[in-house]
PDB file of N, CA and C in Angstrom:
ATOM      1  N   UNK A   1       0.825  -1.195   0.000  1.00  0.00           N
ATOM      2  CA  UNK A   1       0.000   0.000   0.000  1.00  0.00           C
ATOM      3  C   UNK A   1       0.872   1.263   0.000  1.00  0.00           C
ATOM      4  N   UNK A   2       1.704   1.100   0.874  1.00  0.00           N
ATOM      5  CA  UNK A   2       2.617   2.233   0.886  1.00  0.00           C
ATOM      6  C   UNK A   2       3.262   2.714  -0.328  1.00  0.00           C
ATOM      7  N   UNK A   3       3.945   1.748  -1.071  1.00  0.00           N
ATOM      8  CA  UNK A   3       4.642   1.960  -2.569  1.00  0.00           C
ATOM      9  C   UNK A   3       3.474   2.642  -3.573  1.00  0.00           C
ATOM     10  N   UNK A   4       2.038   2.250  -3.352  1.00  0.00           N
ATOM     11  CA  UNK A   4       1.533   3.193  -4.597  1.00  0.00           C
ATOM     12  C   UNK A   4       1.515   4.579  -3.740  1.00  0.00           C
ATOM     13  N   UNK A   5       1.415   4.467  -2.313  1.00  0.00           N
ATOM     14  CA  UNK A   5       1.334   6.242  -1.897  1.00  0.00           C
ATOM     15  C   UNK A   5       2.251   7.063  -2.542  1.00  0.00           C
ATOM     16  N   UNK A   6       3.636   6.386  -2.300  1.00  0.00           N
ATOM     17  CA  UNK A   6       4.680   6.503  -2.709  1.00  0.00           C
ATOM     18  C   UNK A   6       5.086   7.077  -4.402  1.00  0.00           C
ATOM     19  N   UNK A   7       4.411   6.038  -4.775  1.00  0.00           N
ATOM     20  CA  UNK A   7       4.337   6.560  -6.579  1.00  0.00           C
ATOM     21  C   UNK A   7       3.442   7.700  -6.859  1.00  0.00           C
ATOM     22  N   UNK A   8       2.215   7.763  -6.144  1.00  0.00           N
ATOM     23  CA  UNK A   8       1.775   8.865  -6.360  1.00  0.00           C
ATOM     24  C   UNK A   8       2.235  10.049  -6.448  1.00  0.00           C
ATOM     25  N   UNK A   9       2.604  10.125  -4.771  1.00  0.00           N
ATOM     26  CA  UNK A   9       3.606  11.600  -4.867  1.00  0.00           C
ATOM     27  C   UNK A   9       4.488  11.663  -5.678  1.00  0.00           C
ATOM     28  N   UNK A  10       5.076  10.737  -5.900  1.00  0.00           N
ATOM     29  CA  UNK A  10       6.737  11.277  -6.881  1.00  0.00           C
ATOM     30  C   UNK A  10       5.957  11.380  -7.916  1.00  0.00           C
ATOM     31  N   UNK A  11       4.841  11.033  -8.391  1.00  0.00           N
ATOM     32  CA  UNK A  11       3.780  11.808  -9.965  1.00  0.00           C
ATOM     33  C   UNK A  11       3.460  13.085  -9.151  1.00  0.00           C
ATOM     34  N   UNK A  12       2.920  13.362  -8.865  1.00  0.00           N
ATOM     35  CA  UNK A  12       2.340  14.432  -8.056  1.00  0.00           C
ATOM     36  C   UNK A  12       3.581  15.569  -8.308  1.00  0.00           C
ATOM     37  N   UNK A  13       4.958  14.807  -7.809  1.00  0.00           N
ATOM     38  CA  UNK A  13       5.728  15.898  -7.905  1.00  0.00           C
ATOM     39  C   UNK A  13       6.868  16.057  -9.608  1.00  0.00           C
ATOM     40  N   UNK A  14       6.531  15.052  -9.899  1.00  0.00           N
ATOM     41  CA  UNK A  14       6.596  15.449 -11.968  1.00  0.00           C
ATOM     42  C   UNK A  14       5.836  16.387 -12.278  1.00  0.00           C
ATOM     43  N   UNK A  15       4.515  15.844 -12.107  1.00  0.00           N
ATOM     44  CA  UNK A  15       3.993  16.864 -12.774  1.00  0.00           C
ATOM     45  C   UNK A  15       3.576  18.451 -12.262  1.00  0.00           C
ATOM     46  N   UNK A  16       4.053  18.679 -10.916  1.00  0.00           N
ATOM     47  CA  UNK A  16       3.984  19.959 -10.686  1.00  0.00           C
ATOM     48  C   UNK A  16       5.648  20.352 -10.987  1.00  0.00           C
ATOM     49  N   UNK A  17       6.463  19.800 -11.253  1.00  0.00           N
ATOM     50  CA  UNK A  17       7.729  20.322 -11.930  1.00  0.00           C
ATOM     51  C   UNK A  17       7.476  20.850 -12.712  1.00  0.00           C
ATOM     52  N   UNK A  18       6.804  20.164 -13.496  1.00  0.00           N
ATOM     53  CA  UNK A  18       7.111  19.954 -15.325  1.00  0.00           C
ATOM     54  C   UNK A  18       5.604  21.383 -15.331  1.00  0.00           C
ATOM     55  N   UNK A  19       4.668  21.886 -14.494  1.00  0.00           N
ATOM     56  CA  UNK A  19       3.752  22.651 -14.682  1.00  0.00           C
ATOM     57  C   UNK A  19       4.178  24.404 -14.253  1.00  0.00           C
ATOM     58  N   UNK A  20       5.317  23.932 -13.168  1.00  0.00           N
ATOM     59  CA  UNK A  20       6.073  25.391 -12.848  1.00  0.00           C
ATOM     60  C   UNK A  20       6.889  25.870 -13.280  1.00  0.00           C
ATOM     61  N   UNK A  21       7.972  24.404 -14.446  1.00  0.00           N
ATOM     62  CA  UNK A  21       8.827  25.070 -14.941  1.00  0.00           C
ATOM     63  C   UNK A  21       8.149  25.535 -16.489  1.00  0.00           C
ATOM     64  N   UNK A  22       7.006  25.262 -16.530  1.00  0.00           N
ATOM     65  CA  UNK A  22       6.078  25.894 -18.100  1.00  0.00           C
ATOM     66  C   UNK A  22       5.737  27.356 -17.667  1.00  0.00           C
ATOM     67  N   UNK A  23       5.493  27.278 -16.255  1.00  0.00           N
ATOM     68  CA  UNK A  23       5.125  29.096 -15.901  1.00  0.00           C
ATOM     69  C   UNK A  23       6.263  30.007 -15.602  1.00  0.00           C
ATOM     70  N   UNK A  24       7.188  29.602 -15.402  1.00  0.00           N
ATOM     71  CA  UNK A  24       8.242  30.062 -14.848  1.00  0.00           C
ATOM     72  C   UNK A  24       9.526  30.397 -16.566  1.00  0.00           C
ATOM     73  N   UNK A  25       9.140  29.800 -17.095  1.00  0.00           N
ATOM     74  CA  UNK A  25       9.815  29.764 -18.746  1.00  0.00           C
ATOM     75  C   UNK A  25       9.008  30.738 -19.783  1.00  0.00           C
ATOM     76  N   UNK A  26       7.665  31.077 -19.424  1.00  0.00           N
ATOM     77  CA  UNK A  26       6.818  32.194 -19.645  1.00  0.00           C
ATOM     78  C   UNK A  26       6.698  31.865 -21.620  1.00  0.00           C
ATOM     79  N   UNK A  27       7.407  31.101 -21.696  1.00  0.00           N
ATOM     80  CA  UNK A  27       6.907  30.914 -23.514  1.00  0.00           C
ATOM     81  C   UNK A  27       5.659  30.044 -24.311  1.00  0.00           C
ATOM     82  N   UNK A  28       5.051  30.355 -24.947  1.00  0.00           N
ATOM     83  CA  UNK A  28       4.085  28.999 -25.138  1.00  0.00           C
ATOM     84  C   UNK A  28       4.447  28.070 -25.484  1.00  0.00           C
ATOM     85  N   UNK A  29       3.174  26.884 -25.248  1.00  0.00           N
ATOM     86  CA  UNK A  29       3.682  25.734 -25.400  1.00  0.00           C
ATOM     87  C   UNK A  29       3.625  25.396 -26.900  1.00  0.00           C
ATOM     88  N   UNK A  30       4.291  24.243 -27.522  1.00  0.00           N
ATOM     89  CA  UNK A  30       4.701  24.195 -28.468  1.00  0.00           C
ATOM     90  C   UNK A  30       4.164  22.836 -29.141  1.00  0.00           C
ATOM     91  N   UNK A  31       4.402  21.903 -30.440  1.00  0.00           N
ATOM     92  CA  UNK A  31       3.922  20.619 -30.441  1.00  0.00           C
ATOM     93  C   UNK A  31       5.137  19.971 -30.485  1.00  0.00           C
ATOM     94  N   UNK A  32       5.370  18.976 -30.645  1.00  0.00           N
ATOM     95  CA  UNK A  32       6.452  17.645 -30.748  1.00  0.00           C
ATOM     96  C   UNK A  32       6.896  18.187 -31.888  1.00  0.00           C
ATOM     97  N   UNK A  33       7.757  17.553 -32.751  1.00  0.00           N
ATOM     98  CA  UNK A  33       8.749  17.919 -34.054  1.00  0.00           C
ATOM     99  C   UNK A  33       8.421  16.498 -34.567  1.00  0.00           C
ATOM    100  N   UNK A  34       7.200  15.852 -34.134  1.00  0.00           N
ATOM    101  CA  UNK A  34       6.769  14.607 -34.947  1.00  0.00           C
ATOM    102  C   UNK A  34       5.605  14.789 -35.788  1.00  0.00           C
ATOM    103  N   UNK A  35       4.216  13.892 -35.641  1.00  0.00           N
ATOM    104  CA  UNK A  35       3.446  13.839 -36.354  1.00  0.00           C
ATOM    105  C   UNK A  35       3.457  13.716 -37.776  1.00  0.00           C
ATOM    106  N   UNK A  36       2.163  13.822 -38.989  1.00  0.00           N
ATOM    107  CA  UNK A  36       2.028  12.694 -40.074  1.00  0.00           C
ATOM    108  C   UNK A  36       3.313  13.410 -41.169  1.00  0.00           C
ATOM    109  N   UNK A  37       3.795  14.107 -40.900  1.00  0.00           N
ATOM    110  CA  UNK A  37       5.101  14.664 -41.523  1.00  0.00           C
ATOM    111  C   UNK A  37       6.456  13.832 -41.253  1.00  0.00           C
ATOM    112  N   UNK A  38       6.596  13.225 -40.230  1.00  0.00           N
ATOM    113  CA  UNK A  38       7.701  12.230 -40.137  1.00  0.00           C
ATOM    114  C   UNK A  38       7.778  11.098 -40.394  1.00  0.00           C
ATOM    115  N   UNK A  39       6.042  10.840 -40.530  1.00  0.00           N
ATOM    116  CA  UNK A  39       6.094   9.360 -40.947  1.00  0.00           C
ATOM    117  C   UNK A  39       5.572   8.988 -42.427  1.00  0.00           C
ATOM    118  N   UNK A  40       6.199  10.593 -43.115  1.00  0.00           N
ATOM    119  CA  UNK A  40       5.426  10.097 -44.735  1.00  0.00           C
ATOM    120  C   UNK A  40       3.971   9.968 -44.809  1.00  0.00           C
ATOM    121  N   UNK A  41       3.151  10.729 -44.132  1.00  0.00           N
ATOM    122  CA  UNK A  41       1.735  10.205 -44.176  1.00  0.00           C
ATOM    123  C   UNK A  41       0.847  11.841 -44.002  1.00  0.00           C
ATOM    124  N   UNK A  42       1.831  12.999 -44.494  1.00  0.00           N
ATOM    125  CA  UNK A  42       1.353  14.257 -44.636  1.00  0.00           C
ATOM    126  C   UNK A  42       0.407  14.388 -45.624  1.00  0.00           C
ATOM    127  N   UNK A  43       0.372  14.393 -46.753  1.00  0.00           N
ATOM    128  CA  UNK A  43      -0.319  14.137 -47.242  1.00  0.00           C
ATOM    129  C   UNK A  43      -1.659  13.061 -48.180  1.00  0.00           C
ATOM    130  N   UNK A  44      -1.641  12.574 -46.805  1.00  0.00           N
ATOM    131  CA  UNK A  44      -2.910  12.099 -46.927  1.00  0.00           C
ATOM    132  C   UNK A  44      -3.664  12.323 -45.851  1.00  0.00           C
ATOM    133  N   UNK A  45      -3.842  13.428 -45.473  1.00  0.00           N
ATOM    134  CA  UNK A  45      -4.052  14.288 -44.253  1.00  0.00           C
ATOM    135  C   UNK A  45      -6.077  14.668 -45.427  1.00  0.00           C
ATOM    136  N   UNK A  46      -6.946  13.856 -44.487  1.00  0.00           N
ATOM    137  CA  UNK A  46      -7.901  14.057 -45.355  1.00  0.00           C
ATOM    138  C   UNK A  46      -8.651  15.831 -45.663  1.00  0.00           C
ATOM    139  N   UNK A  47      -8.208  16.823 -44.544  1.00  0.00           N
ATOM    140  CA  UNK A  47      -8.254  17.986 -44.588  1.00  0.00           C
ATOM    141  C   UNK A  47      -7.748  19.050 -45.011  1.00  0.00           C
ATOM    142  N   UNK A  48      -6.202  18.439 -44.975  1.00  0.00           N
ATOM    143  CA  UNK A  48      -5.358  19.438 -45.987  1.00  0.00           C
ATOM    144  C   UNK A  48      -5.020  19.603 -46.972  1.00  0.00           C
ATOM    145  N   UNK A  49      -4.566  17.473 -47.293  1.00  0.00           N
ATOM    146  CA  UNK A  49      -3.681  17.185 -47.878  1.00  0.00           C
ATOM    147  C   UNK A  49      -2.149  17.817 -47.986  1.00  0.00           C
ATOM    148  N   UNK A  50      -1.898  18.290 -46.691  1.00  0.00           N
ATOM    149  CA  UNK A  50      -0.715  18.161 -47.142  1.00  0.00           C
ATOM    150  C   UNK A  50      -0.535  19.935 -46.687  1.00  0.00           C
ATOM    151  N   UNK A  51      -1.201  20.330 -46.719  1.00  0.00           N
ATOM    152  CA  UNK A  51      -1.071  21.559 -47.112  1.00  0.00           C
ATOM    153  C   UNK A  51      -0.898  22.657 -46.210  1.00  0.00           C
ATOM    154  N   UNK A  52       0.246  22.863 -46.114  1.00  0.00           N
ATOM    155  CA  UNK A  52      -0.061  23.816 -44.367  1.00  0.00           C
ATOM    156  C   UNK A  52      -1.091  25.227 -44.181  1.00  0.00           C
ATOM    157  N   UNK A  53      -1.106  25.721 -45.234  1.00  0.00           N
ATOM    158  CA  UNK A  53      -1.866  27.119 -45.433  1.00  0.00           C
ATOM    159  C   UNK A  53      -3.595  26.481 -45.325  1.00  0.00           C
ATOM    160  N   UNK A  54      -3.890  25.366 -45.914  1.00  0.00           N
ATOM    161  CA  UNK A  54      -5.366  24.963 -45.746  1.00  0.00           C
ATOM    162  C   UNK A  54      -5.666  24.790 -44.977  1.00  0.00           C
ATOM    163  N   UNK A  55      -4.848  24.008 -43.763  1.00  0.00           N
ATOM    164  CA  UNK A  55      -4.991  23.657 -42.119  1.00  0.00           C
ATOM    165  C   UNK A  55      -5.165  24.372 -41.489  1.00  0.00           C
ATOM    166  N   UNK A  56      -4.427  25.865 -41.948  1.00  0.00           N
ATOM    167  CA  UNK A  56      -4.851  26.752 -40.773  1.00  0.00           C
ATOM    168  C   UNK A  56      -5.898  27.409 -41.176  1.00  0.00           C
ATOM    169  N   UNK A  57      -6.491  27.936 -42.552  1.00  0.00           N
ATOM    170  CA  UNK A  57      -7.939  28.229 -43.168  1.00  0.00           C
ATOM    171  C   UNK A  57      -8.809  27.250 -42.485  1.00  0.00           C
ATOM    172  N   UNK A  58      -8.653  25.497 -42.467  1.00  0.00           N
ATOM    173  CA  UNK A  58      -9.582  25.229 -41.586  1.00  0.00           C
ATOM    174  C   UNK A  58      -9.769  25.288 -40.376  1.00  0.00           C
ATOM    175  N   UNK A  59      -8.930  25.860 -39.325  1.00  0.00           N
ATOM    176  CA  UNK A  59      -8.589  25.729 -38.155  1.00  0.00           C
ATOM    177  C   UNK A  59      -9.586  27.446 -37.758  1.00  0.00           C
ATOM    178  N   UNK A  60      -9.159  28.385 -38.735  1.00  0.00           N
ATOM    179  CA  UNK A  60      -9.952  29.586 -38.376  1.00  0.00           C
ATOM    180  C   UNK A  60     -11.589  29.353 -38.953  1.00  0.00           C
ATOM    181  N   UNK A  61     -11.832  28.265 -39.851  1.00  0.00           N
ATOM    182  CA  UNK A  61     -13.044  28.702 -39.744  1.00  0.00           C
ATOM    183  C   UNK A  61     -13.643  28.020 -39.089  1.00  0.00           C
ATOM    184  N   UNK A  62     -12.959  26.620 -38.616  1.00  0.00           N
ATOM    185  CA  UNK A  62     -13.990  26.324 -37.560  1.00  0.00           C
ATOM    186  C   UNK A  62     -14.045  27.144 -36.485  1.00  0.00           C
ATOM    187  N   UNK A  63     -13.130  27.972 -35.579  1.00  0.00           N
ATOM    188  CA  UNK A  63     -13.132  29.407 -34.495  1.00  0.00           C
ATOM    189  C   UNK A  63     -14.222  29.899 -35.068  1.00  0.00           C
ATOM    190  N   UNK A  64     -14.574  30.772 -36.171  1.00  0.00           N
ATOM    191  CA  UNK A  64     -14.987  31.484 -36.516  1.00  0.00           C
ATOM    192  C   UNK A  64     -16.764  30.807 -36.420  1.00  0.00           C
ATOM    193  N   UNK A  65     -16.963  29.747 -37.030  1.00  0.00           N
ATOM    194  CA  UNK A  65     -17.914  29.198 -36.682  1.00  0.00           C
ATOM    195  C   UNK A  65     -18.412  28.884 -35.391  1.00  0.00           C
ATOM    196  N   UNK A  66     -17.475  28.578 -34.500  1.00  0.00           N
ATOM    197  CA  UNK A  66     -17.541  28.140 -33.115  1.00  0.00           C
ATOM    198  C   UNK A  66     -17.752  29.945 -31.986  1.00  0.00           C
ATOM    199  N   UNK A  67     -17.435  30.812 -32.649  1.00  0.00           N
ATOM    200  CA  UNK A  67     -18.006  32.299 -32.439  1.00  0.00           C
ATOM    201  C   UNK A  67     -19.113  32.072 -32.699  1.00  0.00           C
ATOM    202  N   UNK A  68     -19.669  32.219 -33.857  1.00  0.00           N
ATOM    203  CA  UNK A  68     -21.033  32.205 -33.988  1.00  0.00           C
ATOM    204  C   UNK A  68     -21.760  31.624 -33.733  1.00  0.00           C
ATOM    205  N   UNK A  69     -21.050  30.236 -33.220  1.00  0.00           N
ATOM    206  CA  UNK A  69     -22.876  29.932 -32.131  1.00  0.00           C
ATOM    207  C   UNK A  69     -22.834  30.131 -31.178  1.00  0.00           C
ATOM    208  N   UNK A  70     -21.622  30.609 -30.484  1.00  0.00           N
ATOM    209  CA  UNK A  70     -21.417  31.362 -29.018  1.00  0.00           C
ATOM    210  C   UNK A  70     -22.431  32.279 -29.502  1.00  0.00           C
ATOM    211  N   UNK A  71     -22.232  33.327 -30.139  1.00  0.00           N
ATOM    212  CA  UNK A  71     -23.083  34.681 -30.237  1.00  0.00           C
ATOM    213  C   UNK A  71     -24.261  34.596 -30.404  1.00  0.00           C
ATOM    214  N   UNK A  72     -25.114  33.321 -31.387  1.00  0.00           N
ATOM    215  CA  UNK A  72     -26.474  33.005 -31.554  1.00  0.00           C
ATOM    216  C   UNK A  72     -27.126  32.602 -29.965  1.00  0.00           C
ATOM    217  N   UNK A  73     -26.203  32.696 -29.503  1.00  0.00           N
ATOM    218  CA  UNK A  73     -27.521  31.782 -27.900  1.00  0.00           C
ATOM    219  C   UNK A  73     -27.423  30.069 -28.559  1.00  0.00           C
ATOM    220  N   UNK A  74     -26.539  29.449 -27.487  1.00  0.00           N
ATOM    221  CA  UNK A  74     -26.516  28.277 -27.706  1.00  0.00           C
ATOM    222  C   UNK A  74     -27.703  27.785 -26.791  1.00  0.00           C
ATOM    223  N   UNK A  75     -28.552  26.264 -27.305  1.00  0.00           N
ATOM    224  CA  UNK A  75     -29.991  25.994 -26.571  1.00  0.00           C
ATOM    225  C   UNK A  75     -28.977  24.898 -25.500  1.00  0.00           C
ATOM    226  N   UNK A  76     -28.107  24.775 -25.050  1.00  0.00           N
ATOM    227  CA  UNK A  76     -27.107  23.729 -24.788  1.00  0.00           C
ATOM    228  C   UNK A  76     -27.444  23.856 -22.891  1.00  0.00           C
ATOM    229  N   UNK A  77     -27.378  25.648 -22.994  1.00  0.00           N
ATOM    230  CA  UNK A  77     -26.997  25.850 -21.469  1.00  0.00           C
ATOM    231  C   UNK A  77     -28.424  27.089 -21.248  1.00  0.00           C
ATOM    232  N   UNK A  78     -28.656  27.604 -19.860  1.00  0.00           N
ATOM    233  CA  UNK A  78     -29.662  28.603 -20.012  1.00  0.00           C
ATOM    234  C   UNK A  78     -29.062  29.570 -18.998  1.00  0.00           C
ATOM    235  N   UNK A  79     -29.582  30.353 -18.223  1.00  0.00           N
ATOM    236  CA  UNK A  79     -29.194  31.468 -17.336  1.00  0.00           C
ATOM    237  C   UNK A  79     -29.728  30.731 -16.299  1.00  0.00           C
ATOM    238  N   UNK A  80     -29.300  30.527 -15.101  1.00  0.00           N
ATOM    239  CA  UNK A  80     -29.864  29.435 -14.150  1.00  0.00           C
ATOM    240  C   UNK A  80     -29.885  31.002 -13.141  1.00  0.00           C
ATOM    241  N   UNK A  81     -29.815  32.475 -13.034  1.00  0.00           N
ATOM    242  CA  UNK A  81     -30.225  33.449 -12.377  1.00  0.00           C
ATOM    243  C   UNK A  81     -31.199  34.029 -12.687  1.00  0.00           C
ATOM    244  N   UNK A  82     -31.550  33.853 -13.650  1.00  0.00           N
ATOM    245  CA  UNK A  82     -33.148  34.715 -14.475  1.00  0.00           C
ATOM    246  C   UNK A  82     -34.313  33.468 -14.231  1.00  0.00           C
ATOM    247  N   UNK A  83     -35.347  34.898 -14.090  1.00  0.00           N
ATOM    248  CA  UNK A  83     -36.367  33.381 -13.800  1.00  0.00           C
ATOM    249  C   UNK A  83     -36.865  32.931 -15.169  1.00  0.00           C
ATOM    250  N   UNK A  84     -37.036  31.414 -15.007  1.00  0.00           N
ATOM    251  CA  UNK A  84     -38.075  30.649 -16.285  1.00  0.00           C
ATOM    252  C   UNK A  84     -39.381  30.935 -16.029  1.00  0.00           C
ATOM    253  N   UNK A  85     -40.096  30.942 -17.264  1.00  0.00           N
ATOM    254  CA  UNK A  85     -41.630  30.236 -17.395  1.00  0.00           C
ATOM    255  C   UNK A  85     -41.653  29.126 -17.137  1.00  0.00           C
ATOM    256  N   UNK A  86     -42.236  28.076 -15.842  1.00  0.00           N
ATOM    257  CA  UNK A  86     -42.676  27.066 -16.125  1.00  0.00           C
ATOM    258  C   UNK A  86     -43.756  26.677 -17.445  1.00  0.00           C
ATOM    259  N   UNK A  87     -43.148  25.676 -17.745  1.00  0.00           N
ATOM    260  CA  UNK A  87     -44.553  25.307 -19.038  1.00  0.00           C
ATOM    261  C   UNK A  87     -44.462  23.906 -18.247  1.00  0.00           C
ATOM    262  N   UNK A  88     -46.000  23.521 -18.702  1.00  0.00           N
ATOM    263  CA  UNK A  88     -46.715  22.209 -18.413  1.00  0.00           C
ATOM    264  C   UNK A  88     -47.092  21.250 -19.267  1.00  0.00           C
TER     265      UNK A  88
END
């Protein structure tokens, strides 16, 4: 019992290393230098193909879309401080 207490903390204390030295380094975070580009499999990337300028055209319009149903009133969530109409 003791050894998983044990493992815990020493996780516990990785990952608050590895979370103070990200705040403390003040730069953003970044991705790996891997993915479908290292393994020959960039383009067949069914969204880009390949293409770095299209990825990020799709990347803003889904934001851009994902604005606009923020702004329409999503039916998802309601104001739980305003009063409702009960309906019956």
């Amino acid at each position: 019992m003791t050894i998983y207490i044990l493992a815990f903390i020493i996780m516990l204390l990785v990952v608050a290393g590895m979370a103070i030295g990200a705040i403390v380094q003040n730069k953003p975070l970044k991705g790996s230098c891997g993915g479908l580009n290292k393994i020959g499999m960039k383009k067949d990337c069914d969204i880009c193909g390949g293409d770095d300028d299209e990825c990020e055209k799709e990347q803003e319009r889904q934001r851009q879309a994902a604005l606009a149903e923020a702004a329409a009133g999503s039916d998802l969530a309601y104001d739980a401080t305003q009063k409702q109409d009960k309906q019956s």
